[in-house]
N, C-alpha and C. Protein backbone atom coordinates (compact mmCIF):
# COMPACT_ATOMS: atom_id res chain seq x y z
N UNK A 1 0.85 -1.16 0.00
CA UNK A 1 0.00 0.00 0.00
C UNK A 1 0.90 1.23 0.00
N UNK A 2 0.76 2.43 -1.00
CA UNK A 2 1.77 3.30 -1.14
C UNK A 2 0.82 4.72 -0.37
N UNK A 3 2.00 4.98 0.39
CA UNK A 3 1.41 6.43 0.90
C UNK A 3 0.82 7.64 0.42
N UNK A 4 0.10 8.40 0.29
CA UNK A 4 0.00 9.40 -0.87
C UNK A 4 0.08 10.57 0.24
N UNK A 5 1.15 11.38 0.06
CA UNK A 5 0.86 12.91 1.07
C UNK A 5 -0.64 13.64 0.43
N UNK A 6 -1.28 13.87 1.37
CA UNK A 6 -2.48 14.88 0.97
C UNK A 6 -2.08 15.93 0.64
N UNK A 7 -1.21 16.71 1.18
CA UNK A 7 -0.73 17.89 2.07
C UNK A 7 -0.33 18.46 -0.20
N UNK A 8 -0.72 19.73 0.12
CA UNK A 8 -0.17 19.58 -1.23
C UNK A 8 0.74 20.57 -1.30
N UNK A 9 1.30 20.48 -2.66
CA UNK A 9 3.07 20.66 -2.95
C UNK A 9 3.28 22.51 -3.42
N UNK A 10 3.99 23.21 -2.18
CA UNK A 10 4.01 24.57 -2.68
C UNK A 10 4.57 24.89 -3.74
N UNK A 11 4.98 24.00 -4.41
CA UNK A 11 5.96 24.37 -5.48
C UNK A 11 5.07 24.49 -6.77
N UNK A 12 3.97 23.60 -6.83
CA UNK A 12 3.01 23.35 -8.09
C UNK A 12 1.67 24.13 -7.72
N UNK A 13 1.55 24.29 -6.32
CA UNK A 13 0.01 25.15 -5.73
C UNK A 13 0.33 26.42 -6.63
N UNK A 14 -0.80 27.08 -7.43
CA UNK A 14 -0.82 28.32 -7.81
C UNK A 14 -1.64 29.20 -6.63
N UNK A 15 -1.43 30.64 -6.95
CA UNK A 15 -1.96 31.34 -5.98
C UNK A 15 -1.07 31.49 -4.55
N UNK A 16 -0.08 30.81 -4.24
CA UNK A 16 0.74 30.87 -3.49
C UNK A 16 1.90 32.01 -2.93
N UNK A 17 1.96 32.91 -2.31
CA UNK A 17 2.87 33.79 -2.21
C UNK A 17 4.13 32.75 -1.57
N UNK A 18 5.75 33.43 -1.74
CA UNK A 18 6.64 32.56 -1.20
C UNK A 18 6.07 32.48 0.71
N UNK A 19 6.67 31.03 1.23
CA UNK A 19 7.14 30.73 2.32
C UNK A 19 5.64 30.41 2.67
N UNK A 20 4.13 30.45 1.51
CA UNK A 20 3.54 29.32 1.82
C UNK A 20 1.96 30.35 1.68
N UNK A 21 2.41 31.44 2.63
CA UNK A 21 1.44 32.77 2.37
C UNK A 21 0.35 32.33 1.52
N UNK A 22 -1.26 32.87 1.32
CA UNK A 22 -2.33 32.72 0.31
C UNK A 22 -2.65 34.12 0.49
N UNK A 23 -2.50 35.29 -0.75
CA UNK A 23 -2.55 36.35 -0.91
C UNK A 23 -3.88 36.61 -0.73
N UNK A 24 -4.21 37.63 -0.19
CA UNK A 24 -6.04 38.55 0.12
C UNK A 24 -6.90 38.10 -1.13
N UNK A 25 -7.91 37.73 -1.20
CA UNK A 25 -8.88 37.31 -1.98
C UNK A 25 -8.87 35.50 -2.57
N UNK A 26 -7.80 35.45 -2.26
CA UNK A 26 -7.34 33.72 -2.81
C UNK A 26 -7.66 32.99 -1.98
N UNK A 27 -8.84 31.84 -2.13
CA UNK A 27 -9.15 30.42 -1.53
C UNK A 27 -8.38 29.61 -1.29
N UNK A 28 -7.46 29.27 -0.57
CA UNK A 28 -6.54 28.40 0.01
C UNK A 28 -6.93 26.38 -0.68
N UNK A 29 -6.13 26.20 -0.77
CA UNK A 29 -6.29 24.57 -2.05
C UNK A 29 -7.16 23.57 -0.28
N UNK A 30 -7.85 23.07 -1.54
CA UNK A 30 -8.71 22.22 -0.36
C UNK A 30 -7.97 21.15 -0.11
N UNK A 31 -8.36 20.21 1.43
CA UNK A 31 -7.58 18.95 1.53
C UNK A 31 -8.19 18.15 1.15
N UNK A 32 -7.52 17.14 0.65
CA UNK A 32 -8.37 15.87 0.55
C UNK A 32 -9.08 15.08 1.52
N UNK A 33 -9.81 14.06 1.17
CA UNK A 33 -10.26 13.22 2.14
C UNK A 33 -9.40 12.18 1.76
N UNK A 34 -10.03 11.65 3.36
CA UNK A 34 -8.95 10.51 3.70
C UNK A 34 -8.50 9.09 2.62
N UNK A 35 -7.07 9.79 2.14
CA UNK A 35 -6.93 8.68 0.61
C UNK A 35 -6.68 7.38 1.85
N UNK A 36 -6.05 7.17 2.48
CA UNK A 36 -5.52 5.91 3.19
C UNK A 36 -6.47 5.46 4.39
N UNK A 37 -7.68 5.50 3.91
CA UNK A 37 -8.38 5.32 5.28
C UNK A 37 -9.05 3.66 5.23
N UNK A 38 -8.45 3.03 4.18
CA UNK A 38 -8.53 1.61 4.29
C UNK A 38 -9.38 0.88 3.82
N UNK A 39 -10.11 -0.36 4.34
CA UNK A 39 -11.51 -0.87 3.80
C UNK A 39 -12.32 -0.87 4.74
N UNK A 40 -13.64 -0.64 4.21
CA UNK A 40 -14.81 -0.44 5.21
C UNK A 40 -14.41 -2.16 6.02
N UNK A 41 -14.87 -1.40 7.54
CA UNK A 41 -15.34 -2.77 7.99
C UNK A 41 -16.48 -3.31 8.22
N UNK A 42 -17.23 -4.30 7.66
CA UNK A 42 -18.28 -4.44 7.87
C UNK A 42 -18.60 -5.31 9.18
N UNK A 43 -18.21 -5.98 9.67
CA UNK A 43 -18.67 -7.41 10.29
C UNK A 43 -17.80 -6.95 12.05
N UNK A 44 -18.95 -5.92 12.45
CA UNK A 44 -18.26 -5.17 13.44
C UNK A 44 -19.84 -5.00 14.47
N UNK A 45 -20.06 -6.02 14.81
CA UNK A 45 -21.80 -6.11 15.35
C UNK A 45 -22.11 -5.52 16.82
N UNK A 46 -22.62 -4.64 17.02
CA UNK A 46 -22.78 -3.93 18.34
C UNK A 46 -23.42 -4.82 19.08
N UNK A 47 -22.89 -4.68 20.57
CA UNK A 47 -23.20 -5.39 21.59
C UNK A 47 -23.87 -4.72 22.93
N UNK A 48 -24.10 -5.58 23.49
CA UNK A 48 -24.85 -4.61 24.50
C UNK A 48 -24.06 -5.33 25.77
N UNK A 49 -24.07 -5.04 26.93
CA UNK A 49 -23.69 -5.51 28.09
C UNK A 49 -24.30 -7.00 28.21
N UNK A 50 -23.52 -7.84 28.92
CA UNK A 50 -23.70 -9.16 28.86
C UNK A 50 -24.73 -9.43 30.17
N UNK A 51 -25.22 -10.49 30.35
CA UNK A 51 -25.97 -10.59 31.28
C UNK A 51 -25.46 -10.93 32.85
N UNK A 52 -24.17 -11.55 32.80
CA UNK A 52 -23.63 -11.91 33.98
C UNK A 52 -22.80 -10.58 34.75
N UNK A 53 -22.20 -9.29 33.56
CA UNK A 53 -21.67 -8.31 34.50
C UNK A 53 -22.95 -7.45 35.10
N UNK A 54 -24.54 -7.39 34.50
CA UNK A 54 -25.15 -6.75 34.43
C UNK A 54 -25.92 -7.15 35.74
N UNK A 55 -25.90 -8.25 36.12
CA UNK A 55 -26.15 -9.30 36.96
C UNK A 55 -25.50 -9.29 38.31
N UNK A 56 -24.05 -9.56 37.64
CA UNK A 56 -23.36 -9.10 39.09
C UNK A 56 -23.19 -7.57 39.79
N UNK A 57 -23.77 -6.67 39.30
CA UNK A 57 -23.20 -4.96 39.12
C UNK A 57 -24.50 -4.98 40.22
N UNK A 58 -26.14 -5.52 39.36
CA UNK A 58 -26.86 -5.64 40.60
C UNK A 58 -27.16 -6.27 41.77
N UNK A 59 -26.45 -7.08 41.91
CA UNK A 59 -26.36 -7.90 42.99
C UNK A 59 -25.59 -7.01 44.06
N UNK A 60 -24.61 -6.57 43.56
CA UNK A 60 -23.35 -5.93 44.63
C UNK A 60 -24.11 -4.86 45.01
N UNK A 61 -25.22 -3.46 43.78
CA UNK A 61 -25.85 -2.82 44.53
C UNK A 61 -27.13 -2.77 45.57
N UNK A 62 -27.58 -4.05 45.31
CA UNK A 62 -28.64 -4.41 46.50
C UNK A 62 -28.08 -4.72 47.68
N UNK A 63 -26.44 -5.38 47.42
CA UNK A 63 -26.12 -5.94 48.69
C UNK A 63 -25.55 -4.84 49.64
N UNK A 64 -24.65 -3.26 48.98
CA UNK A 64 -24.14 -2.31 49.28
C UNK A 64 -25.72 -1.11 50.29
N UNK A 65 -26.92 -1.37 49.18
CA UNK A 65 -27.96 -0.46 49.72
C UNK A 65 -28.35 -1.41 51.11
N UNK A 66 -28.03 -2.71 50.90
CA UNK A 66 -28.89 -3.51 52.22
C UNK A 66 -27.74 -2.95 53.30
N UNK A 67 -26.76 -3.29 53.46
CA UNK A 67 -25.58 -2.67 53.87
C UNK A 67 -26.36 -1.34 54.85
N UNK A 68 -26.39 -0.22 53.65
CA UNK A 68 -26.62 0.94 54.76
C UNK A 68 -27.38 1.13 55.49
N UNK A 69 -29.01 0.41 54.69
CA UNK A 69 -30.24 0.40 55.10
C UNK A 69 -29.77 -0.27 57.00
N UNK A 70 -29.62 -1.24 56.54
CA UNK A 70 -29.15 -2.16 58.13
C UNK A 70 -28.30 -1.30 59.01
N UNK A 71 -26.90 -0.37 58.63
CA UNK A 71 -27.03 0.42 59.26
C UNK A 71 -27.04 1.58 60.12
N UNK A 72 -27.77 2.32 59.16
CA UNK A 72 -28.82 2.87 59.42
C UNK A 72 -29.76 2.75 60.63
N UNK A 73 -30.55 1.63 60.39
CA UNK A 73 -31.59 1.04 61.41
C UNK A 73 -30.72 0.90 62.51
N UNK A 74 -29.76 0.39 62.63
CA UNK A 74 -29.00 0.16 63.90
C UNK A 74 -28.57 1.74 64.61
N UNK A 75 -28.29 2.88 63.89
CA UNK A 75 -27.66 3.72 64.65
C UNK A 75 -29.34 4.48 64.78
N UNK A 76 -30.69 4.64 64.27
CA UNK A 76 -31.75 4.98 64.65
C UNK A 76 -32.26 4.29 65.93
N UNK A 77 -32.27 2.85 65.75
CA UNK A 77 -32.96 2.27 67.00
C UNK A 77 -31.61 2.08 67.97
């Protein structure tokens, strides 16, 4: 796969003042889009959270709220 600079070449850009400058009224050269940006990927299938971290995440917060709830009750009564 050969690189292609986007960036383009002051030497061949017209409209160019030296050291790179784009003189008052002159549109500056557009960039390209991305020549090296590869092949689409297709086979890239969104996922959602699995059932066992989703599972364990609530378990730990029922067991953390039982936690305070309890106490709680202990420093009230």
């Amino acid at each position: 796969m050969s690189h292609v600079n986007p960036d383009p070449e002051p030497e061949r850009t017209t409209g160019l003042e030296p050291g790179g400058g784009v003189p008052p009224g002159e549109t500056p050269p557009a960039e390209s889009s991305l020549p090296e940006a590869g092949p689409r990927e297709t086979h890239n299938p969104t996922k959602g959270w699995a059932k066992a971290p989703l599972t364990l995440i609530l378990v730990l917060v029922v067991l953390i709220a039982a936690f305070f709830l309890a106490y709680a009750l202990t420093l009230i009564l």
